[in-house]
Protein backbone atom coordinates (compact mmCIF):
# COMPACT_ATOMS: atom_id res chain seq x y z
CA UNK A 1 0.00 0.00 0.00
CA UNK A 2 2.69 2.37 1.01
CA UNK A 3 4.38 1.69 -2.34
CA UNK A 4 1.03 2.77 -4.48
CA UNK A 5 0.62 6.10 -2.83
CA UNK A 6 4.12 6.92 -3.11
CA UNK A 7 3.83 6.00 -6.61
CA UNK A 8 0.50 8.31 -7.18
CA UNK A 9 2.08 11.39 -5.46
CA UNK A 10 5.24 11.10 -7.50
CA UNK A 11 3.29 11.02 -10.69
CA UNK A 12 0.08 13.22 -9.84
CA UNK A 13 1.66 15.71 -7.90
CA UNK A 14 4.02 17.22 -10.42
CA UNK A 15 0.91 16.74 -13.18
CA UNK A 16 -0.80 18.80 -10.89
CA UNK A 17 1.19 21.74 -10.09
CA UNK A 18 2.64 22.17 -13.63
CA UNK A 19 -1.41 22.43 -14.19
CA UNK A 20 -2.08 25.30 -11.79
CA UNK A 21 0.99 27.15 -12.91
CA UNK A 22 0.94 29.94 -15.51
CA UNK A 23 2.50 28.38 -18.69
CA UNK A 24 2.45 31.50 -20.47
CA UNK A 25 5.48 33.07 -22.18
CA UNK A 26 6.33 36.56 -20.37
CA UNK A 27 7.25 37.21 -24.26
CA UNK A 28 3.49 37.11 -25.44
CA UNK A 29 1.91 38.46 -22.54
CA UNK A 30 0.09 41.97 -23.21
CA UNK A 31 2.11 44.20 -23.96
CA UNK A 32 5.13 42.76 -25.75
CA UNK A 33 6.24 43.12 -29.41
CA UNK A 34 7.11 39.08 -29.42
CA UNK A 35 4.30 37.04 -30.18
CA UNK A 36 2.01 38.55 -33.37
CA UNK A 37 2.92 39.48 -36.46
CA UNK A 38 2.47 43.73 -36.90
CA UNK A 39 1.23 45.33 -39.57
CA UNK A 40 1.83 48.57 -40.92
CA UNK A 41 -1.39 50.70 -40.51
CA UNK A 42 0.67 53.33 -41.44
CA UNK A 43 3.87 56.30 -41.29
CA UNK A 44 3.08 59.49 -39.41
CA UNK A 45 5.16 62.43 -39.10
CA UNK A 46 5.62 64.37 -35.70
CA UNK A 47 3.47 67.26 -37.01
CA UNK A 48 0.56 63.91 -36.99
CA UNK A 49 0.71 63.83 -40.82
CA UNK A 50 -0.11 60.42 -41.79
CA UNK A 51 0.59 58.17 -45.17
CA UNK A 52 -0.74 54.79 -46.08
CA UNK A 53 2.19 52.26 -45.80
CA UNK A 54 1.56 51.33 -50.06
CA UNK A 55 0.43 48.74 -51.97
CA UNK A 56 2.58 46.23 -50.61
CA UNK A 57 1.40 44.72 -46.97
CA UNK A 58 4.32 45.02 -44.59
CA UNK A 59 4.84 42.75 -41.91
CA UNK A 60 6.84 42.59 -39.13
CA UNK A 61 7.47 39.79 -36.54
CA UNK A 62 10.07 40.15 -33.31
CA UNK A 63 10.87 36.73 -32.14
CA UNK A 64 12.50 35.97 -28.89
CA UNK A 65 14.86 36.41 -27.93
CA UNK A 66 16.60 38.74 -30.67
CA UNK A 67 15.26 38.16 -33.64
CA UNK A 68 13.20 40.24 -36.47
CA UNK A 69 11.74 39.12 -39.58
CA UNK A 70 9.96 40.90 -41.95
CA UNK A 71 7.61 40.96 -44.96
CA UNK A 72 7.38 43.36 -47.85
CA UNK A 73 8.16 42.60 -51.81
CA UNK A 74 10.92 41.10 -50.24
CA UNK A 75 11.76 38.69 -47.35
CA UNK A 76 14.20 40.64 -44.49
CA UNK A 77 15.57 39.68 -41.38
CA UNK A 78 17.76 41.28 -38.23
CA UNK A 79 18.60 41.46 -34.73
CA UNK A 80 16.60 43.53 -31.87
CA UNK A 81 17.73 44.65 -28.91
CA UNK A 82 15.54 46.24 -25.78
CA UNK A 83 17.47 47.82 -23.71
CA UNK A 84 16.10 50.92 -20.63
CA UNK A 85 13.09 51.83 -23.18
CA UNK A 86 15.20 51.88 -26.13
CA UNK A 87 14.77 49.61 -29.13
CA UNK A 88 17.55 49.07 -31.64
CA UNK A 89 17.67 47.15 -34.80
CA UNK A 90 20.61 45.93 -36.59
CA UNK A 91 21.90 43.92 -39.10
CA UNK A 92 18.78 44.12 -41.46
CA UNK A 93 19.79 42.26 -44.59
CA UNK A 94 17.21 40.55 -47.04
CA UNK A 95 16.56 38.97 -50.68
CA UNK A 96 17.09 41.37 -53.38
CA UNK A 97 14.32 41.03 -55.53
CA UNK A 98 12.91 44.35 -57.23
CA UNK A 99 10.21 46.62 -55.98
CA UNK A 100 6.25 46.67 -56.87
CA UNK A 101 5.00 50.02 -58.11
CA UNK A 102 4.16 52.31 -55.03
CA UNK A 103 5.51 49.87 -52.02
CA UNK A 104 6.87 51.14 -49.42
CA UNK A 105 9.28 48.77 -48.36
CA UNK A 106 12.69 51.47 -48.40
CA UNK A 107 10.89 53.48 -46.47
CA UNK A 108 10.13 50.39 -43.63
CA UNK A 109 13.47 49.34 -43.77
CA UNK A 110 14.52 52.39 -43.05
CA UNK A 111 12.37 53.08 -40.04
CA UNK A 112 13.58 49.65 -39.14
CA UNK A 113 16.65 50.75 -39.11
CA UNK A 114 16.94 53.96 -37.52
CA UNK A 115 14.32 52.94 -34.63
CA UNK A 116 14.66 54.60 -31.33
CA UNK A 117 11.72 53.72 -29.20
CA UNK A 118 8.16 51.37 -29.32
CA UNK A 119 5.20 51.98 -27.49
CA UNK A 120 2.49 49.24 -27.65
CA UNK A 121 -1.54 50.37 -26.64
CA UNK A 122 -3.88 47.14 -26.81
CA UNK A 123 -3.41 45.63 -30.43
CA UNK A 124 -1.12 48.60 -31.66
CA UNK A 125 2.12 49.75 -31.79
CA UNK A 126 3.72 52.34 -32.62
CA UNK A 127 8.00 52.06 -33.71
CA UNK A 128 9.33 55.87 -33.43
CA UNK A 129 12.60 56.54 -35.57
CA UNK A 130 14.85 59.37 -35.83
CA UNK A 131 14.71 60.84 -32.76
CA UNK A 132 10.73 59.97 -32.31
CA UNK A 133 10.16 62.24 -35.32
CA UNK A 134 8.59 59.93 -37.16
CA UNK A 135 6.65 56.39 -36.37
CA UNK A 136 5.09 53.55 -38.26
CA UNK A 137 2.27 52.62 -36.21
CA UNK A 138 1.49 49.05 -36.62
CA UNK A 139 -1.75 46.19 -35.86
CA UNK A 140 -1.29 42.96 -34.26
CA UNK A 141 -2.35 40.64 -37.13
């Protein structure tokens, strides 16, 4: 008898607590730019000026722990770092295939590349670049 419980708690209890704890990656909790892929909604200029982000969707995706990819006409990929509020990207390289008529994809990579800061509000986020004078703001696909 002795033998058969010892046997159950050894199995059950560690079934049991890795139930009741939170299995949830800190990475995709609210709040974090690792888990969806973001779309650009859009560029704005400090003055609030907006511009559609072109005919091309452009798609975004930080994996953790320090990678990007990305989607435009074509495939790119980097490094991300987070460090006391400030987010750098590096290292952005990418198939060379040519452009579709009115994308915007020089214009991402550059904001890719020169980002500063993020902010994320609910389902959005927002990736500031030189010097927070200009943003892409983004949707959680």
């Amino acid at each position: 008898m002795f033998f058969s419980i010892r046997s159950f708690v050894l199995i059950i209890l560690p079934l049991t607590l890795s139930a009741c704890a939170d299995t949830t990656n800190s990475d995709q909790k609210a709040g974090s730019l690792v888990g969806p892929e973001w779309v650009v909604e859009s560029f704005r200029e400090i003055d609030g000026t907006t511009t559609a982000p072109g005919t091309v969707a452009l798609v975004v995706r930080f994996i953790s722990p320090d990678t990007l990819s990305a989607k435009a006409d074509n495939e790119l990929w980097g490094r991300y770092t987070i460090q006391n509020g400030t987010l750098s990207i590096t290292k952005l390289g990418g198939t060379k295939r040519g452009l579709s008529p009115g994308s915007r994809e020089d214009d991402f990579m550059q904001a890719l590349e020169n980002a500063t800061s993020y902010s994320i509000d609910g389902n959005k986020l927002s990736i500031y670049y030189f010097d927070k004078t200009r943003a892409i703001n983004l949707l959680a696909n």
